[in-house]
Protein backbone atom coordinates (compact mmCIF):
# COMPACT_ATOMS: atom_id res chain seq x y z
CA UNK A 1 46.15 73.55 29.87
CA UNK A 2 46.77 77.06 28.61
CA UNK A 3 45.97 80.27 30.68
CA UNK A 4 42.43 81.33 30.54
CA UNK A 5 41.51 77.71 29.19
CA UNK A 6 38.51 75.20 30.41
CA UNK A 7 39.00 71.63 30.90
CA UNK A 8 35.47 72.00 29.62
CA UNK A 9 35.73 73.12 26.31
CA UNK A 10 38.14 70.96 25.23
CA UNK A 11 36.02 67.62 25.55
CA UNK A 12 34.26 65.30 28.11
CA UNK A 13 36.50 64.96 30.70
CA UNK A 14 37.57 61.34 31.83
CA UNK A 15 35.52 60.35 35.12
CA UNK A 16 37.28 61.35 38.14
CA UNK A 17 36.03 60.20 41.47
CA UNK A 18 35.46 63.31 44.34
CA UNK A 19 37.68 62.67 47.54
CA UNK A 20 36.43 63.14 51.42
CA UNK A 21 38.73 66.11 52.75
CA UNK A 22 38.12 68.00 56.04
CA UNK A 23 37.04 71.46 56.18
CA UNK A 24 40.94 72.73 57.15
CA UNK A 25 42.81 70.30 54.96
CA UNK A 26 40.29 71.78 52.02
CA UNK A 27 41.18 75.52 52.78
CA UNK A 28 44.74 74.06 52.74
CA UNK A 29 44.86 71.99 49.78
CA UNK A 30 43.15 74.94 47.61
CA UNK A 31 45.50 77.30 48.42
CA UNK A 32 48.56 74.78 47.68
CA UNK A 33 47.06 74.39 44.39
CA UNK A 34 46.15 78.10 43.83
CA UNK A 35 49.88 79.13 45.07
CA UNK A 36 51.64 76.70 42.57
CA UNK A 37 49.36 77.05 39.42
CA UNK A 38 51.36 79.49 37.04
CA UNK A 39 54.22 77.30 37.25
CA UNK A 40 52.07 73.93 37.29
CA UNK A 41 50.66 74.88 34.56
CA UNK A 42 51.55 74.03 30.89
CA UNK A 43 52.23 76.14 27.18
CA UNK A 44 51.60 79.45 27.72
CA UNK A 45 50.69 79.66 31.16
CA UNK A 46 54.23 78.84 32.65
CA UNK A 47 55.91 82.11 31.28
CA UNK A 48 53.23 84.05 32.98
CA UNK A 49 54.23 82.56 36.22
CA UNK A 50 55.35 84.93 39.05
CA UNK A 51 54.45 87.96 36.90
CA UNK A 52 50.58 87.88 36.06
CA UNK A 53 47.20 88.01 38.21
CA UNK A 54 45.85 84.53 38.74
CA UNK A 55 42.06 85.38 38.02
CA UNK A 56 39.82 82.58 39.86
CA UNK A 57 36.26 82.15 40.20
CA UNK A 58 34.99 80.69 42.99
CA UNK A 59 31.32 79.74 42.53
CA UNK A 60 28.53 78.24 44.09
CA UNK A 61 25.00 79.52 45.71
CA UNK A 62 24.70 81.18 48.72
CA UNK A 63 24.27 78.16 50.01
CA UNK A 64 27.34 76.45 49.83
CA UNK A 65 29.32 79.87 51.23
CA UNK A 66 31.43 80.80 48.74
CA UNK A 67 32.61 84.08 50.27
CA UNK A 68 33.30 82.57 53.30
CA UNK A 69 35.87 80.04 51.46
CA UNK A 70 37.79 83.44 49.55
CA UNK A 71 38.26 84.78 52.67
CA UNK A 72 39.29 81.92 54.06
CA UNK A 73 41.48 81.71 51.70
CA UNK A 74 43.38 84.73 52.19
CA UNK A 75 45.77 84.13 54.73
CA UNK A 76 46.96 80.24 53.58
CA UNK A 77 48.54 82.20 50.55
CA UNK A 78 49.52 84.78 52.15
CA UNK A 79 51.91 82.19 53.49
CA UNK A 80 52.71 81.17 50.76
CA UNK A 81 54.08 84.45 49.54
CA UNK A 82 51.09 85.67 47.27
CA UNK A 83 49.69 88.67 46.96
CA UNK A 84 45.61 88.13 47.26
CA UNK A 85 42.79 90.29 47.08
CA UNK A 86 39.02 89.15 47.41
CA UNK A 87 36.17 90.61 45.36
CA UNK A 88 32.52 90.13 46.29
CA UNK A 89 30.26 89.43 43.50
CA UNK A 90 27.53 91.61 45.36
CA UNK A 91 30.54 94.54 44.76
CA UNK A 92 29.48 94.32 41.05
CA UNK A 93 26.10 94.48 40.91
CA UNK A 94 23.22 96.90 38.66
CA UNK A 95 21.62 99.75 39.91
CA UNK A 96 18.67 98.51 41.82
CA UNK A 97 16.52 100.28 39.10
CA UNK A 98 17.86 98.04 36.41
CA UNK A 99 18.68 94.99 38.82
CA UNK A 100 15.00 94.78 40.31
CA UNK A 101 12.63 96.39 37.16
CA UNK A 102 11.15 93.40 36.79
CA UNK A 103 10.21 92.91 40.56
CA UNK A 104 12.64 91.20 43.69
CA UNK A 105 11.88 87.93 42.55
CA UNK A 106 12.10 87.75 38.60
CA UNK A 107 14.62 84.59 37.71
CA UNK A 108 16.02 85.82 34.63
CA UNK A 109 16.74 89.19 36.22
CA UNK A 110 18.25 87.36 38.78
CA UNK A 111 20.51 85.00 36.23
CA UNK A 112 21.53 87.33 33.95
CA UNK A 113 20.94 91.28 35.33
CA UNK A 114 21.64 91.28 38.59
CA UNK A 115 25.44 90.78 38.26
CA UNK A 116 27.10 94.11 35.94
CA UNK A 117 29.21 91.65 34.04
CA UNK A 118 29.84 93.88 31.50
CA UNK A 119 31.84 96.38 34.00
CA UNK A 120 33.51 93.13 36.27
CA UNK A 121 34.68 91.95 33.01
CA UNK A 122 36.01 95.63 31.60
CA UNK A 123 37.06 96.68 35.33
CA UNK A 124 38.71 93.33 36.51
CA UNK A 125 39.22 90.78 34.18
CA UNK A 126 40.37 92.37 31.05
CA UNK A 127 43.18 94.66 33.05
CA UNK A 128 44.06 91.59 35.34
CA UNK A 129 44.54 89.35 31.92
CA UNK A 130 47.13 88.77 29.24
CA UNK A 131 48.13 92.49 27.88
CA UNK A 132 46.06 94.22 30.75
CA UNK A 133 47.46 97.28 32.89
CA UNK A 134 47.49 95.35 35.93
CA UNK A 135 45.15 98.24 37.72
CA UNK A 136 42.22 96.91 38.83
CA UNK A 137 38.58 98.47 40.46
CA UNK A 138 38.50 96.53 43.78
CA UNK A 139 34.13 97.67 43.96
CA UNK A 140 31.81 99.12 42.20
CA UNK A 141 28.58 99.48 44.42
CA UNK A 142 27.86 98.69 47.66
CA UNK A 143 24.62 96.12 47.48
CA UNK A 144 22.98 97.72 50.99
CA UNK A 145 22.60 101.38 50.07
CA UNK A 146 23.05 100.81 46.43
CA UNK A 147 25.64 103.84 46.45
CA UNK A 148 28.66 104.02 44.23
CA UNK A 149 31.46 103.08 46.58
CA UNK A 150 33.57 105.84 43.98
CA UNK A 151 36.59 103.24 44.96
CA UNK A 152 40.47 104.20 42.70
CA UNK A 153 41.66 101.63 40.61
CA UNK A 154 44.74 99.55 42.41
CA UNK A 155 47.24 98.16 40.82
CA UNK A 156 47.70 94.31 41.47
CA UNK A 157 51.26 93.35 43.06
CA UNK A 158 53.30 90.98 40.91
CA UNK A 159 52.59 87.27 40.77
CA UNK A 160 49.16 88.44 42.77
CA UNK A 161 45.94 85.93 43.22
CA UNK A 162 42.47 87.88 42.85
CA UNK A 163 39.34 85.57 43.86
CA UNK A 164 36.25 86.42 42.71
CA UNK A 165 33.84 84.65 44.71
CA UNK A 166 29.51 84.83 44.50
CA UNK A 167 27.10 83.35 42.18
CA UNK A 168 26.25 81.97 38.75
CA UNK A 169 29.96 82.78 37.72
CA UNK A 170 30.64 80.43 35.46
CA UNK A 171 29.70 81.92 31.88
CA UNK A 172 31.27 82.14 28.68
CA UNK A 173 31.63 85.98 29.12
CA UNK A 174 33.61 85.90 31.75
CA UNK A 175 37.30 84.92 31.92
CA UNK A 176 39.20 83.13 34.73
CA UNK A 177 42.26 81.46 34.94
CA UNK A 178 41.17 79.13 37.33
CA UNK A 179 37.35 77.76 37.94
CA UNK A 180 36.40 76.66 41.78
CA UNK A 181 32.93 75.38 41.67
CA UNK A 182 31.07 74.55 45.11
CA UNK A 183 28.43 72.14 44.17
CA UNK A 184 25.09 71.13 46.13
CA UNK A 185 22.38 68.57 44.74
CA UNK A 186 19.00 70.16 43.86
CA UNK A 187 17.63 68.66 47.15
CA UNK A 188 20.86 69.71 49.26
CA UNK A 189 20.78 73.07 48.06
CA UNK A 190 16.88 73.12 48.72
CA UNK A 191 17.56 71.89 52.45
CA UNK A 192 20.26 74.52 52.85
CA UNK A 193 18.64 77.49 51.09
CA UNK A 194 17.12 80.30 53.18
CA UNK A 195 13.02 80.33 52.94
CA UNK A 196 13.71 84.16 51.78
CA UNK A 197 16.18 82.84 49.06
CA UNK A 198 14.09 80.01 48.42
CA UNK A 199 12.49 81.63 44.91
CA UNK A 200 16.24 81.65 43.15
CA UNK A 201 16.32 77.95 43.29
CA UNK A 202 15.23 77.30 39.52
CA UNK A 203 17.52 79.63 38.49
CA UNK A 204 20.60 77.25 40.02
CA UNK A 205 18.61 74.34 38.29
CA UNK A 206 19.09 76.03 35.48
CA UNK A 207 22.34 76.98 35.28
CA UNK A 208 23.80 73.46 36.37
CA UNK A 209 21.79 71.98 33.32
CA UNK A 210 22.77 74.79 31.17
CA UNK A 211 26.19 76.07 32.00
CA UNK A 212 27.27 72.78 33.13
CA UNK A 213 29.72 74.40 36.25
CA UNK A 214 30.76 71.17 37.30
CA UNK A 215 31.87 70.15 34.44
CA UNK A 216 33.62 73.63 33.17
CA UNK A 217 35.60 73.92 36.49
CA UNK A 218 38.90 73.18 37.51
CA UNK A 219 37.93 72.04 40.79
CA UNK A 220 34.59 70.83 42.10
CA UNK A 221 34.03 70.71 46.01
CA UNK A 222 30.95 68.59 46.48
CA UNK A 223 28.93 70.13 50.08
CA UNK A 224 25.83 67.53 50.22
CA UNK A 225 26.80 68.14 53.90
CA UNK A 226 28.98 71.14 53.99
CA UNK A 227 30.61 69.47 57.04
CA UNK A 228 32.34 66.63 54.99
CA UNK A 229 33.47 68.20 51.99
CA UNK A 230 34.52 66.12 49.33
CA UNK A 231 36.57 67.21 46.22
CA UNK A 232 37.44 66.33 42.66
CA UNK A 233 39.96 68.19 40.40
CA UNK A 234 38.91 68.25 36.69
CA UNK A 235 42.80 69.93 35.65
CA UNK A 236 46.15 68.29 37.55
CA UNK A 237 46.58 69.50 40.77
């Protein structure tokens, strides 16, 4: 699979049956994966391997945590002699006066305008990619006080792993290297959901049906119970 390329774009995918993991061995066994992936992978990807920003997306509703699993994240590949930095999606968002002009609770705001995708892909992406500087914006705006956090641009560490971790990431528009999806059914992610939170719920229906995450990712964890985790890797790993 070449760098910056989908399992999902390239076909349906041959049926691959999701494996029971513990919570631990999970953390483990993405990092493992995450740490070896440059030179795992094959054509153009391998020659990028030790030198380039591993850009990965890990997605999923607030529900299934996925902030909690970046930063859990962060020390396994530490050992592992990577360089990682963890970006919020919330870090990225609009102005409140563009995020919330339809109202708090508007689902297409909420799908497409919340998250400043223009500036995460300009800011981050881009630079961290193929040809980019390598200097990256670690925030943009802090989602309490709505302030610019006014952060420098670093510059990411050879061979570094940046996870970007939050909601409804999966999208044509923006480019990872590497696709982590956490996946709940409808009725899990219902059960799970905050009552406050509760309204966003079509907009995940939504997306599943039309940006097909599970199928576009290069790893699916499956949380019907987010106690026994079960996995499935749609690329070798």
């Amino acid at each position: 699979m070449s760098r910056g390329e989908s399992p999902g774009r390239s076909g349906a995918l041959p049926t691959v049956a999701f494996a029971p993991i513990g919570e631990a061995e999970l953390v483990e066994r993405l990092a493992e994966f995450l740490a070896t992936f440059p030179a795992a992978a094959q054509d153009g990807a391998a020659a990028h391997a030790g030198t380039a920003t591993l850009r990965v997306a890990i997605d999923g509703a607030g529900a299934t945590r996925p902030h909690e699993l970046a930063q859990a994240l962060i020390e396994p590949l530490r050992r592992r002699s990577r360089p990682v930095t963890h970006l919020r999606d919330d870090l990225f968002w609009r102005d409140a006066s563009l995020r919330l002009e339809y109202g708090r609770h508007d689902l297409q705001s909420f799908a497409e305008g919340w998250l400043d995708h223009a500036t995460l892909r300009r800011e981050v992406l881009d630079p961290l990619g193929p040809g980019g500087s390598g200097r990256f914006l670690p925030s943009l705006r802090d989602p309490v006080s709505n302030r610019m956090t006014r952060a420098a641009t670093i510059e990411a560490p050879p061979g570094s792993i940046v996870l970007v971790s939050g909601a409804l990431l999966i999208r044509p528009e923006l480019e990872f290297d590497v696709r982590i999806h956490l996946a709940m059914s409808a009725a899990a992610l219902a059960r799970h959901t905050p009552a406050e939170a509760a309204w966003t719920l079509p907009a995940f229906a939504s997306y599943d049906e039309e940006s097909e995450p599970s199928d576009r990712a290069d790893v699916v964890v499956r949380l019907e119970d987010p106690r026994r985790p079960a996995i499935r890797f749609n690329a070798s790993g």
